[in-house]
Protein backbone atom coordinates (compact mmCIF):
# COMPACT_ATOMS: atom_id res chain seq x y z
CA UNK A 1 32.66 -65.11 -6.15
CA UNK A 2 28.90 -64.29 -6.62
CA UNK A 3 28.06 -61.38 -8.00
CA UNK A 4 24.63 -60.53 -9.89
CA UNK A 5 25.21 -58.07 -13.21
CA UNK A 6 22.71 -56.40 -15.27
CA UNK A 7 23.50 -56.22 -18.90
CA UNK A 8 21.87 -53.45 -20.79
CA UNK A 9 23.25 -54.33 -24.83
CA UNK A 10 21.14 -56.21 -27.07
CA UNK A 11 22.71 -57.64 -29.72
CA UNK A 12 25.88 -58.77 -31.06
CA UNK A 13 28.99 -56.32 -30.85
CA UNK A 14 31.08 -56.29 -34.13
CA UNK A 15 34.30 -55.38 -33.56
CA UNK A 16 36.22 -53.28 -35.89
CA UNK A 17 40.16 -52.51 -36.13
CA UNK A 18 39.33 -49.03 -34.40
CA UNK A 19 38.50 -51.16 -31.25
CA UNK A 20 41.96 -52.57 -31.04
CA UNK A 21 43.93 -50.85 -28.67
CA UNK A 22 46.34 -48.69 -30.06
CA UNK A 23 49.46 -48.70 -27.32
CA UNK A 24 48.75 -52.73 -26.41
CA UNK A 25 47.85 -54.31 -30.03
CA UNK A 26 45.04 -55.87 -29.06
CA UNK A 27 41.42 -55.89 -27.35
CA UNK A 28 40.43 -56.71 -23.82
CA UNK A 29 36.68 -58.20 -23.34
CA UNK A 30 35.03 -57.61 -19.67
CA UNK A 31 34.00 -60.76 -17.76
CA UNK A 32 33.29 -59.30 -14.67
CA UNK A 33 30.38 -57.39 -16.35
CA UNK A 34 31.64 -53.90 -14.38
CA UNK A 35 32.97 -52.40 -17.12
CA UNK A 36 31.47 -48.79 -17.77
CA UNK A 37 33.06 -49.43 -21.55
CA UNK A 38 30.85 -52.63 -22.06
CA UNK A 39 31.45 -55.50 -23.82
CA UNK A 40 35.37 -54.00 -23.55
CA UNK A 41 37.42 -54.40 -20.50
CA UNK A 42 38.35 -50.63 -18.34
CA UNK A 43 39.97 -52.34 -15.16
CA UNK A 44 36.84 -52.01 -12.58
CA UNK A 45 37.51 -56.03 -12.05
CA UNK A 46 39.86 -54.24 -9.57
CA UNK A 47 36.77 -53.17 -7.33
CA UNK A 48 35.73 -57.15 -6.68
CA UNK A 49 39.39 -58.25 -5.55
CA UNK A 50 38.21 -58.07 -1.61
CA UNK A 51 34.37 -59.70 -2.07
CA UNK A 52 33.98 -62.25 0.15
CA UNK A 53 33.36 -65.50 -1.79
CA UNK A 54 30.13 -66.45 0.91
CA UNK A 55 28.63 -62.86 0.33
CA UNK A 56 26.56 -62.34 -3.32
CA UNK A 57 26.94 -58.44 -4.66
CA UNK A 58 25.65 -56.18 -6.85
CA UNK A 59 27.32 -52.83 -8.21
CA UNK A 60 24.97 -49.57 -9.09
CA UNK A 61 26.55 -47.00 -10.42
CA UNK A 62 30.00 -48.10 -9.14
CA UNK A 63 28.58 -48.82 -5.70
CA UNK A 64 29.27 -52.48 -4.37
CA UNK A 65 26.30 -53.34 -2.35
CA UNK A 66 25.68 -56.78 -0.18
CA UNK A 67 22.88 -58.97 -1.46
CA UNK A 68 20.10 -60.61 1.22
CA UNK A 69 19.23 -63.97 -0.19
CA UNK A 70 15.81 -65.16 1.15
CA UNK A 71 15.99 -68.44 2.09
CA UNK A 72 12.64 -70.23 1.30
């Protein structure tokens, strides 16, 4: 599904064993590009799981919004 993210790091991440989750043993990385605990995954994938694959979106402060594509 479409979806346009802004990513605000710079950088590389290094990840340390104090990122590793405690309870689960390991670390989760965000693809979806939602997560409010970037580059680490928090579960707001969740939000997406009813977007329309013909419709592009973009989240603002946890706000899905529907993007108008101008055709040219």
């Amino acid at each position: 599904m479409p979806r346009e993210v802004t990513h605000t790091a710079h950088g590389p991440r290094i990840l340390t064993p104090a990122d590793v989750d405690d309870e689960k043993g390991d670390v989760a990385i965000c693809l979806c590009g939602l997560s409010e605990e970037y580059p680490f995954c928090d579960g707001s994938h969740r939000r997406t799981e009813d977007e329309s694959p013909d419709t592009l979106y973009k989240y603002v402060d946890g706000e899905r919004r529907e993007v108008t594509v101008k055709e040219e």
